[in-house]
PDB file of N, CA and C in Angstrom:
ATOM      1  N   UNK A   1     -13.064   0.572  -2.842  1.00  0.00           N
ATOM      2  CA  UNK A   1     -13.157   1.299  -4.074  1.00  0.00           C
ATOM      3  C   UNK A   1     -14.453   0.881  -4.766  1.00  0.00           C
ATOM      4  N   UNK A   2     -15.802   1.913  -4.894  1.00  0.00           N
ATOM      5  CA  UNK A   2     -16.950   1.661  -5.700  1.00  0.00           C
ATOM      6  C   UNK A   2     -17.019   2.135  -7.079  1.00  0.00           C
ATOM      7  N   UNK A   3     -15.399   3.132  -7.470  1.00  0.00           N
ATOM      8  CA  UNK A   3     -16.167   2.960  -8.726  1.00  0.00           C
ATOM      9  C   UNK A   3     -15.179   3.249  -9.785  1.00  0.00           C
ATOM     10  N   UNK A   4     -15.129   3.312 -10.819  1.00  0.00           N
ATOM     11  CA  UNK A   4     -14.008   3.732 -11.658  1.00  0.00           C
ATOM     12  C   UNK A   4     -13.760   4.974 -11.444  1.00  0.00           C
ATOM     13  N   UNK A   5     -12.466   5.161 -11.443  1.00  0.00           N
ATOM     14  CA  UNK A   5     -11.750   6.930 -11.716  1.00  0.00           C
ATOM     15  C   UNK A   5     -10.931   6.671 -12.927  1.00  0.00           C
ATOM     16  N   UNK A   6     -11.022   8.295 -13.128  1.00  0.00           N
ATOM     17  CA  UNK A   6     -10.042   8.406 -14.642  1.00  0.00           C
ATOM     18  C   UNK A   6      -8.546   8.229 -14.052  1.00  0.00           C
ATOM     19  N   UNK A   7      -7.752   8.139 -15.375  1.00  0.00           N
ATOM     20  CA  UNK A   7      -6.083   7.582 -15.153  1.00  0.00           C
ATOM     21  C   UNK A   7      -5.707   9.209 -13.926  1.00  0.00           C
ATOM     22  N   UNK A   8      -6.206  10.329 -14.759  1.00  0.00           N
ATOM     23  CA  UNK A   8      -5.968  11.567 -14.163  1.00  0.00           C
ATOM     24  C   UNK A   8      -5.914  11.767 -12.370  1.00  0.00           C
ATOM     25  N   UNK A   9      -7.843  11.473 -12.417  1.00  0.00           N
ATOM     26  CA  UNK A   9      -8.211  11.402 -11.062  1.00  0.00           C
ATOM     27  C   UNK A   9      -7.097  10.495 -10.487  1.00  0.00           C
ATOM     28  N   UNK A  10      -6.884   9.212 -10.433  1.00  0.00           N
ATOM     29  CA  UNK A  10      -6.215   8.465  -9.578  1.00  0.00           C
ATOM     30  C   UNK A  10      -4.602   8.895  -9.068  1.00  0.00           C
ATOM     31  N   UNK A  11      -3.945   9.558 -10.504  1.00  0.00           N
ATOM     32  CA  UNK A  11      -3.050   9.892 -10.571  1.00  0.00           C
ATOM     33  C   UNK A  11      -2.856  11.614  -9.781  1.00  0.00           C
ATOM     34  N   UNK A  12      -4.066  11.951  -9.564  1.00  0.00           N
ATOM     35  CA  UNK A  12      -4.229  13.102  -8.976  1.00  0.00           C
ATOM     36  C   UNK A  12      -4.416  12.507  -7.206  1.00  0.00           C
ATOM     37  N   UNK A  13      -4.812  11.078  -6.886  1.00  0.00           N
ATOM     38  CA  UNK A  13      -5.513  10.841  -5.301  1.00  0.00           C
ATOM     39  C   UNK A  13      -3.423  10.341  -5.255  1.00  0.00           C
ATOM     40  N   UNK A  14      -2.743   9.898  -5.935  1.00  0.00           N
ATOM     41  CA  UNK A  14      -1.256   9.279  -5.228  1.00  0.00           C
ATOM     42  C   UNK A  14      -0.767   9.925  -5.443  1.00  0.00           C
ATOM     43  N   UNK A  15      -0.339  11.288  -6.350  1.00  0.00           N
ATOM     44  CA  UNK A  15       0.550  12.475  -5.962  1.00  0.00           C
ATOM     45  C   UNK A  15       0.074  12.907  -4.194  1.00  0.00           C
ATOM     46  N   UNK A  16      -1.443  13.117  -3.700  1.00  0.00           N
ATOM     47  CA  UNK A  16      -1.610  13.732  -2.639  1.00  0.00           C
ATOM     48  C   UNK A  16      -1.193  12.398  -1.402  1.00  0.00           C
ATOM     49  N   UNK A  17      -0.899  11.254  -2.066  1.00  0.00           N
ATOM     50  CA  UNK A  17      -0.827  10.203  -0.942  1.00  0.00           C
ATOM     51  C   UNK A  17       0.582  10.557  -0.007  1.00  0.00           C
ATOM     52  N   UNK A  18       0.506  10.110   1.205  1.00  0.00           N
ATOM     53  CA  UNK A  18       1.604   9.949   2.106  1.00  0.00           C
ATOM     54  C   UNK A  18       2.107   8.911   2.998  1.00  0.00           C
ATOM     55  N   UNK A  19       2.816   8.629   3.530  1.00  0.00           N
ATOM     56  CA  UNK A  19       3.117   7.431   4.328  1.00  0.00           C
ATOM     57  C   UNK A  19       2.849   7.813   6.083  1.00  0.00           C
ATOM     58  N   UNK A  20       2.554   7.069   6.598  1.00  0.00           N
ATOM     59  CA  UNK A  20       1.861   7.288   7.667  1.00  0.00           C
ATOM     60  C   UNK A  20       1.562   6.216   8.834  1.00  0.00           C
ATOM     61  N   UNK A  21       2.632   6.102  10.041  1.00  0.00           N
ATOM     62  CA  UNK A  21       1.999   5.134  11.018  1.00  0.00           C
ATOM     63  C   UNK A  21       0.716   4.361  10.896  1.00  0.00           C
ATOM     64  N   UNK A  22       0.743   3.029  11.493  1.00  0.00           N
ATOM     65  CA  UNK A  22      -1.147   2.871  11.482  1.00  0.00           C
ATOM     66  C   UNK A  22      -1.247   3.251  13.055  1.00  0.00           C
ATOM     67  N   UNK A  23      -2.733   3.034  12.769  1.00  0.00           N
ATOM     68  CA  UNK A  23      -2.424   3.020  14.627  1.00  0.00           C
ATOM     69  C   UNK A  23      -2.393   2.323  15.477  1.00  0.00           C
ATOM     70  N   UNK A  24      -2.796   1.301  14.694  1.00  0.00           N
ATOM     71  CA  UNK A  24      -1.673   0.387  15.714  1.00  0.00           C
ATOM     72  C   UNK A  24      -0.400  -0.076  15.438  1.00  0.00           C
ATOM     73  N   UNK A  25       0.512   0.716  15.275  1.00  0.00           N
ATOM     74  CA  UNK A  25       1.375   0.313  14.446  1.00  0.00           C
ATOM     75  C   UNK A  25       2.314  -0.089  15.717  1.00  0.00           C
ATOM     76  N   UNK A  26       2.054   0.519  16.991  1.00  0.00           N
ATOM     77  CA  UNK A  26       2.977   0.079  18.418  1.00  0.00           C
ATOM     78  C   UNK A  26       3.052  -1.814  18.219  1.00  0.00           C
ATOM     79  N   UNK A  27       2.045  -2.230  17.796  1.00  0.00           N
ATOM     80  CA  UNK A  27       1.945  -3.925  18.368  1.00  0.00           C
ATOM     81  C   UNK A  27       1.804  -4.231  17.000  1.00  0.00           C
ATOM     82  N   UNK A  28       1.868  -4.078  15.680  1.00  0.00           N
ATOM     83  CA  UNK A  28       1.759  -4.497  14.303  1.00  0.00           C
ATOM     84  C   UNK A  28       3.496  -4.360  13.555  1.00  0.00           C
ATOM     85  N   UNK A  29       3.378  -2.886  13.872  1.00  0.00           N
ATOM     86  CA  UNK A  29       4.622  -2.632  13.312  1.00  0.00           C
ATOM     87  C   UNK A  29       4.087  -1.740  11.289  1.00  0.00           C
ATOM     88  N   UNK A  30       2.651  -1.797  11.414  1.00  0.00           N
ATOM     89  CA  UNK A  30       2.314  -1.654  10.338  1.00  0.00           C
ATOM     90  C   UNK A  30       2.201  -0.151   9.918  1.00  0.00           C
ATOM     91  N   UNK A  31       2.154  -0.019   8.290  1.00  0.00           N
ATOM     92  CA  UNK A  31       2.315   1.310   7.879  1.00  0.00           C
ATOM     93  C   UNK A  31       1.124   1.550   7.015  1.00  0.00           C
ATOM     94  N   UNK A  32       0.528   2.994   6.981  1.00  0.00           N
ATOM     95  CA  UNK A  32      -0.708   2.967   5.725  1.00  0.00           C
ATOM     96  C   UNK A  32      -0.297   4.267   5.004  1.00  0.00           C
ATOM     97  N   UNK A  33      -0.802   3.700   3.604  1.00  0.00           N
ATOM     98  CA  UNK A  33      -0.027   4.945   2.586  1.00  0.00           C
ATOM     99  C   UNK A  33      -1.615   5.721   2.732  1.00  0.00           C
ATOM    100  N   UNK A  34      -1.686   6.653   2.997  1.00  0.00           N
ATOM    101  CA  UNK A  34      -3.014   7.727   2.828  1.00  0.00           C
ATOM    102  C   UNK A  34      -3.256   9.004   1.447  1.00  0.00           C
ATOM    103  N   UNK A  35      -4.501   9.450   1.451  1.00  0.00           N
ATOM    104  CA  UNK A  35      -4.716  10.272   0.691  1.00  0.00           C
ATOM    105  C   UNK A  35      -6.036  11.044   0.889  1.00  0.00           C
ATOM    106  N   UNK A  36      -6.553  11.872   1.460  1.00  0.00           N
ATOM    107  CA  UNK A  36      -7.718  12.582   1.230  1.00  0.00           C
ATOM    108  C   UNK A  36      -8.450  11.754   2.905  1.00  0.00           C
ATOM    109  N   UNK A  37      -7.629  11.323   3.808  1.00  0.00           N
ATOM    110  CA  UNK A  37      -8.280  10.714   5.078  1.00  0.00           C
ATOM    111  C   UNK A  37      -8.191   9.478   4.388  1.00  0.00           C
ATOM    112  N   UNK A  38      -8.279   8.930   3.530  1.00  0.00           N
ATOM    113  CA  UNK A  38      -8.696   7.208   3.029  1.00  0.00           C
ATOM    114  C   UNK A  38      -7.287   6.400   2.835  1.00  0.00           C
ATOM    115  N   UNK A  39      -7.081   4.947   4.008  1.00  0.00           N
ATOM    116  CA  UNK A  39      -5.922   4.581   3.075  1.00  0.00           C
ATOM    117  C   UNK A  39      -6.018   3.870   1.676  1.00  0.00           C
ATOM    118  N   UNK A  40      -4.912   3.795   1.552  1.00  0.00           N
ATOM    119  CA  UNK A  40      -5.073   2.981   0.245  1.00  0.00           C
ATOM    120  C   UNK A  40      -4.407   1.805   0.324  1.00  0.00           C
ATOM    121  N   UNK A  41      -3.272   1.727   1.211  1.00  0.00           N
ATOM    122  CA  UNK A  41      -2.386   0.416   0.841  1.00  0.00           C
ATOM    123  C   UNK A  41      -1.831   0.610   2.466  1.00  0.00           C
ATOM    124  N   UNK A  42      -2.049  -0.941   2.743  1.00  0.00           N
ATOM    125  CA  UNK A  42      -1.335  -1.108   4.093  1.00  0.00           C
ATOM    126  C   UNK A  42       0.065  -1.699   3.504  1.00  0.00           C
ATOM    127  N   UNK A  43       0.690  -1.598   4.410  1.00  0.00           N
ATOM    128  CA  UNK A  43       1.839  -1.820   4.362  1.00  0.00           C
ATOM    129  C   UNK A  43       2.735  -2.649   5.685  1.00  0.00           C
ATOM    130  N   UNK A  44       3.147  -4.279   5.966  1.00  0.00           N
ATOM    131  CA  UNK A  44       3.640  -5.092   6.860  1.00  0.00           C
ATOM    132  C   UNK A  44       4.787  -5.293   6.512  1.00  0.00           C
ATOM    133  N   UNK A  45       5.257  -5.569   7.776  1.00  0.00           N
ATOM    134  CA  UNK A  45       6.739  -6.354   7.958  1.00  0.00           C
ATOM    135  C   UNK A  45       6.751  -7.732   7.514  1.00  0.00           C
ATOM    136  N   UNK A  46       7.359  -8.012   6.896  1.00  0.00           N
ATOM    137  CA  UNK A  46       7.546  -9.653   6.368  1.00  0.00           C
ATOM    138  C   UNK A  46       8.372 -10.578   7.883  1.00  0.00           C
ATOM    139  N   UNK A  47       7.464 -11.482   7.625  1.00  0.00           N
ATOM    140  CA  UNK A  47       8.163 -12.247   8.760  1.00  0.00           C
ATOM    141  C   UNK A  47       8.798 -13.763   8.477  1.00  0.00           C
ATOM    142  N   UNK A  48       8.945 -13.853   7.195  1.00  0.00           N
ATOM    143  CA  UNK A  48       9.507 -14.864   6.218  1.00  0.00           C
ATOM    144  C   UNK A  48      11.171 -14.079   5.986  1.00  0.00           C
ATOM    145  N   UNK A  49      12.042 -13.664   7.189  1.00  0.00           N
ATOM    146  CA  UNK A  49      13.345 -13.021   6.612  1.00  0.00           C
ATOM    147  C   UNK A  49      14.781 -14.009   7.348  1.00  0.00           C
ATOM    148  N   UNK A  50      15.103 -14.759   6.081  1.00  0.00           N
ATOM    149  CA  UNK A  50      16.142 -15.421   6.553  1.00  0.00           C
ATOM    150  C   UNK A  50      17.587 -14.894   6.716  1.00  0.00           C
ATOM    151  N   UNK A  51      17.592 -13.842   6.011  1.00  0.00           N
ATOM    152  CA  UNK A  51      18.903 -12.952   5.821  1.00  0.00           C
ATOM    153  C   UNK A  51      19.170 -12.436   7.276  1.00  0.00           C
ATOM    154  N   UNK A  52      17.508 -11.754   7.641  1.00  0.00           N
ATOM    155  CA  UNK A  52      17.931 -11.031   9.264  1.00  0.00           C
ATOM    156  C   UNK A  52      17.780  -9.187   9.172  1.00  0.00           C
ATOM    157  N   UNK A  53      17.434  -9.351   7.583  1.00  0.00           N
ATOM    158  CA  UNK A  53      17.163  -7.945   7.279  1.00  0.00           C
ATOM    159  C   UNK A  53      15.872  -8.008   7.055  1.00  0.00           C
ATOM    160  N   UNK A  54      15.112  -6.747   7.459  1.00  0.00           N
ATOM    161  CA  UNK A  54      13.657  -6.548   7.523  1.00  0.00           C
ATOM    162  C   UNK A  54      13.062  -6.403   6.411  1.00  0.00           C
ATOM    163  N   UNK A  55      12.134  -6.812   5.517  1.00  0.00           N
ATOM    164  CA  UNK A  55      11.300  -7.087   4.094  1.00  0.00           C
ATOM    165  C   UNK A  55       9.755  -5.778   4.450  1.00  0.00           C
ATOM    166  N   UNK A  56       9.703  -5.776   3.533  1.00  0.00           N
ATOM    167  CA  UNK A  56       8.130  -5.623   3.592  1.00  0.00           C
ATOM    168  C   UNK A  56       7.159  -5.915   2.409  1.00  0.00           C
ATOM    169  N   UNK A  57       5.980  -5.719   2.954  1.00  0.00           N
ATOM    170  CA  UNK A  57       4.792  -6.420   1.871  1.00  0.00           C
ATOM    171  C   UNK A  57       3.687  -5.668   2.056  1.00  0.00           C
ATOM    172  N   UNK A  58       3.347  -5.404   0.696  1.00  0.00           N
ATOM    173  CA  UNK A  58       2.129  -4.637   1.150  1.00  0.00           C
ATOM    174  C   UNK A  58       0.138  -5.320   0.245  1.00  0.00           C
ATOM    175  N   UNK A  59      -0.211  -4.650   1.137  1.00  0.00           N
ATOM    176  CA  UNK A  59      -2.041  -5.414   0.573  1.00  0.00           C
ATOM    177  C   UNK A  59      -2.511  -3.762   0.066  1.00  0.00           C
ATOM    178  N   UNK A  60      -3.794  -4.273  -0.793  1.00  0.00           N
ATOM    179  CA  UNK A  60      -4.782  -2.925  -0.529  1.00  0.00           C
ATOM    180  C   UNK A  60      -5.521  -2.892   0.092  1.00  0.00           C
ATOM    181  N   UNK A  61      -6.225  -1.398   0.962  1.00  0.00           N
ATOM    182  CA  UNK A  61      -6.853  -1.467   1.729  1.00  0.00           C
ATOM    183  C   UNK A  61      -7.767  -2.345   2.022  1.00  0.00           C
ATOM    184  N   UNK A  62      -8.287  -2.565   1.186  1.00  0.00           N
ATOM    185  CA  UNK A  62      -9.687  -3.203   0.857  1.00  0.00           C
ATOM    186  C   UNK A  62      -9.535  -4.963   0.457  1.00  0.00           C
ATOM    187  N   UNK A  63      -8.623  -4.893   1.077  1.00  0.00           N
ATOM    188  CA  UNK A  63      -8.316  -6.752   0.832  1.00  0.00           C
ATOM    189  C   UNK A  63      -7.280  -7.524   1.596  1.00  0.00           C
ATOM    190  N   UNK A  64      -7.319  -8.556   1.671  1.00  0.00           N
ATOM    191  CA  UNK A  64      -6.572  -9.030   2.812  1.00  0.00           C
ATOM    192  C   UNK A  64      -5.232 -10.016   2.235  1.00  0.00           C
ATOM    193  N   UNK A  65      -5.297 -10.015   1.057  1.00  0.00           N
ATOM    194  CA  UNK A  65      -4.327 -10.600   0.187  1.00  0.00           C
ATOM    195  C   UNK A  65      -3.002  -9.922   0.234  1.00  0.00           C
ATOM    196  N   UNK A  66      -1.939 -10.203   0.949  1.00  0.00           N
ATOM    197  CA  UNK A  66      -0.297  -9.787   0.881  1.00  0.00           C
ATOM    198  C   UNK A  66       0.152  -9.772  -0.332  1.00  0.00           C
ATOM    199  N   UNK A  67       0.630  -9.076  -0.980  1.00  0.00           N
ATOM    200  CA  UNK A  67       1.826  -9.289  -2.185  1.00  0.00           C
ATOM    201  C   UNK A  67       2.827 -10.270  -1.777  1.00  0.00           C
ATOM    202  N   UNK A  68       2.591 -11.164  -2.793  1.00  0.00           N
ATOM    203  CA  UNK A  68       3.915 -12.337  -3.130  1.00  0.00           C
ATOM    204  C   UNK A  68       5.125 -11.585  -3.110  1.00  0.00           C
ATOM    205  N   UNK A  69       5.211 -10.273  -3.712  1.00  0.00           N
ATOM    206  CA  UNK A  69       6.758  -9.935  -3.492  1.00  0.00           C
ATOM    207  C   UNK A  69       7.080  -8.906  -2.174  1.00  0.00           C
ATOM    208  N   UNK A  70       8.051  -9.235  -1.635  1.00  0.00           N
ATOM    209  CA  UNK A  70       8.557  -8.385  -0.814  1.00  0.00           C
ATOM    210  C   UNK A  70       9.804  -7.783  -1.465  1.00  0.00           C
ATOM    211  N   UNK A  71       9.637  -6.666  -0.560  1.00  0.00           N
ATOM    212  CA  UNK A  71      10.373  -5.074  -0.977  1.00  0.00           C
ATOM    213  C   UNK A  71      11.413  -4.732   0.009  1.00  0.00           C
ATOM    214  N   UNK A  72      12.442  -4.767  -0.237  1.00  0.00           N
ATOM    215  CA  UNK A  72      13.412  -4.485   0.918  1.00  0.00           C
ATOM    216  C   UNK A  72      13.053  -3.281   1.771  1.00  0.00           C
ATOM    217  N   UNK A  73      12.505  -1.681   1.553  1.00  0.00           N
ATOM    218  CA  UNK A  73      12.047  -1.223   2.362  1.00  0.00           C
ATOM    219  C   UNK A  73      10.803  -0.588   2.551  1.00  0.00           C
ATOM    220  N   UNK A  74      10.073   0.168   3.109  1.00  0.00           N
ATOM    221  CA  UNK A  74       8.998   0.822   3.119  1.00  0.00           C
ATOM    222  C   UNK A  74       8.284   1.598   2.303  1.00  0.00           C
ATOM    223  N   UNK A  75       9.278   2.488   1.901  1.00  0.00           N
ATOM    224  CA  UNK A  75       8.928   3.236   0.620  1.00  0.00           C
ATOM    225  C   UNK A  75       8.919   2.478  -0.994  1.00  0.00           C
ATOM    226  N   UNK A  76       9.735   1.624  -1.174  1.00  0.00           N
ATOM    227  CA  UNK A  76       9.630   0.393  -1.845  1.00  0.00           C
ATOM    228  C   UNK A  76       7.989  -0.177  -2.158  1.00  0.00           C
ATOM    229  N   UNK A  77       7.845  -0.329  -1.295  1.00  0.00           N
ATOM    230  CA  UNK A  77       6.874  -1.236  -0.579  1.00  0.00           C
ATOM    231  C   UNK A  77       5.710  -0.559  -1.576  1.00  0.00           C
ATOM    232  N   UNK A  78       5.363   0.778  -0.460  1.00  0.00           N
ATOM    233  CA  UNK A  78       4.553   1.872  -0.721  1.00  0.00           C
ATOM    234  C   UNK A  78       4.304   1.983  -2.215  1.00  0.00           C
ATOM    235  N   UNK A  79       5.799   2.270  -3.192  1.00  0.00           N
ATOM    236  CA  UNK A  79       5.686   2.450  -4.266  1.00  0.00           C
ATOM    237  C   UNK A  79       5.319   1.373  -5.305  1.00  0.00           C
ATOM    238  N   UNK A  80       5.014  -0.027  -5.087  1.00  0.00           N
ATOM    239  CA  UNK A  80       4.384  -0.781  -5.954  1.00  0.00           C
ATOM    240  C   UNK A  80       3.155  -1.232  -5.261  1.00  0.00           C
ATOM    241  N   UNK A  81       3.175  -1.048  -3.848  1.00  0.00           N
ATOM    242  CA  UNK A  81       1.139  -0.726  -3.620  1.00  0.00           C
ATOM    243  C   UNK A  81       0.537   0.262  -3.929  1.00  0.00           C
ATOM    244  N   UNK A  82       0.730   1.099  -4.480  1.00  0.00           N
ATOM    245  CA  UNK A  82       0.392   2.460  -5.075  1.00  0.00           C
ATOM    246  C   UNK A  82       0.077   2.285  -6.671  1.00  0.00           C
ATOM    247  N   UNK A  83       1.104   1.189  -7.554  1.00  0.00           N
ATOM    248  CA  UNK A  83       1.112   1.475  -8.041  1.00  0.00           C
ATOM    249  C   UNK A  83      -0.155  -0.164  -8.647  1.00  0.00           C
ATOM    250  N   UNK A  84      -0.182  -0.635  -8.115  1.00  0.00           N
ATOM    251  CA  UNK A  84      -1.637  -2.203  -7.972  1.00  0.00           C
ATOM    252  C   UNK A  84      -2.568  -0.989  -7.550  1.00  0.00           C
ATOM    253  N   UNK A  85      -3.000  -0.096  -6.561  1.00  0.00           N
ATOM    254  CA  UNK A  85      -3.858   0.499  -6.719  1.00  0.00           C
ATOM    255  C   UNK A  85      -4.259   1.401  -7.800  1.00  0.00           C
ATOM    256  N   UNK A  86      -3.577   1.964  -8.045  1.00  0.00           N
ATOM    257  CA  UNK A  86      -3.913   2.747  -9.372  1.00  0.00           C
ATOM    258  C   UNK A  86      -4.685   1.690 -10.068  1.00  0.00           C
ATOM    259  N   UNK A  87      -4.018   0.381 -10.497  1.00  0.00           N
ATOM    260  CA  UNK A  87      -4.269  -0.424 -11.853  1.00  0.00           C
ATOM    261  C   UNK A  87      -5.602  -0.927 -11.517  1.00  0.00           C
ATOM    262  N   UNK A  88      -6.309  -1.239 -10.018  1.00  0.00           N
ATOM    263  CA  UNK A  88      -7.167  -1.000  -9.763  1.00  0.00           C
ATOM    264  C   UNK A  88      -8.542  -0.310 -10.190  1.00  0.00           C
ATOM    265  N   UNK A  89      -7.579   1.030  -9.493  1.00  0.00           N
ATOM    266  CA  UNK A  89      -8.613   2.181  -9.820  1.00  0.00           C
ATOM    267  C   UNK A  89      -8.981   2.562 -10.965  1.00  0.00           C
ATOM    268  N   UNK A  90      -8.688   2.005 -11.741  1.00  0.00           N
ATOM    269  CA  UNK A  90      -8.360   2.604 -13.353  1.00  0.00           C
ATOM    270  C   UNK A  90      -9.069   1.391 -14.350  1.00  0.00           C
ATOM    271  N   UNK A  91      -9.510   0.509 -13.482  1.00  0.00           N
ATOM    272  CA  UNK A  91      -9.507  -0.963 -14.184  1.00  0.00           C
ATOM    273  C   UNK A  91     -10.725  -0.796 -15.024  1.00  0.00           C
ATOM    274  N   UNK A  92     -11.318  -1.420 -16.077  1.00  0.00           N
ATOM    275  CA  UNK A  92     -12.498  -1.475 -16.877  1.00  0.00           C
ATOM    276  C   UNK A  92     -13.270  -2.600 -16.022  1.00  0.00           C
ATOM    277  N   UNK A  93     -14.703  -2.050 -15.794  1.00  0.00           N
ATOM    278  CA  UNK A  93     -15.098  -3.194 -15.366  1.00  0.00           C
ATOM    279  C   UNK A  93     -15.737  -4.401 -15.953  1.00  0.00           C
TER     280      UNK A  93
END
């Protein structure tokens, strides 16, 4: 992300976003939320699960930092990396 967008614009790039295999998702298991060809938020399997039920965690594209919280499922997931990107995109610099 190079540059500021309005609350609008951004809110206009995650209405068009979708969820979407990666490609390597055969040997990752990983997911990318997309919009306009660009992702925005990857999305992993947590491998910290003592219960035995599957977590997930998601980063933004553009960084390699996991979210501290995990999300019981995918769309979960999706929906508060979506929503760190926005706050992002929107940020004053």
């Amino acid at each position: 992300m190079t540059r500021r967008l309005s609350a609008r614009r951004a809110r206009e790039i995650i209405d068009g976003a979708a969820l979407a295999k990666a490609p390597n998702h055969h040997d990752t298991r990983n997911w990318h939320v997309v919009s306009g060809g660009e992702v925005l938020v990857v999305i992993e399997p947590s491998h910290r699960v003592a219960s035995g039920r599957k977590r997930w965690r998601w980063r933004l594209a553009d960084s390699i930092t996991l979210s501290a919280q995990e999300e019981p499922t995918i769309e979960k997931a999706a929906v508060a990396g979506l929503g760190a990107w926005q706050r992002a995109a929107t940020r004053k610099p």
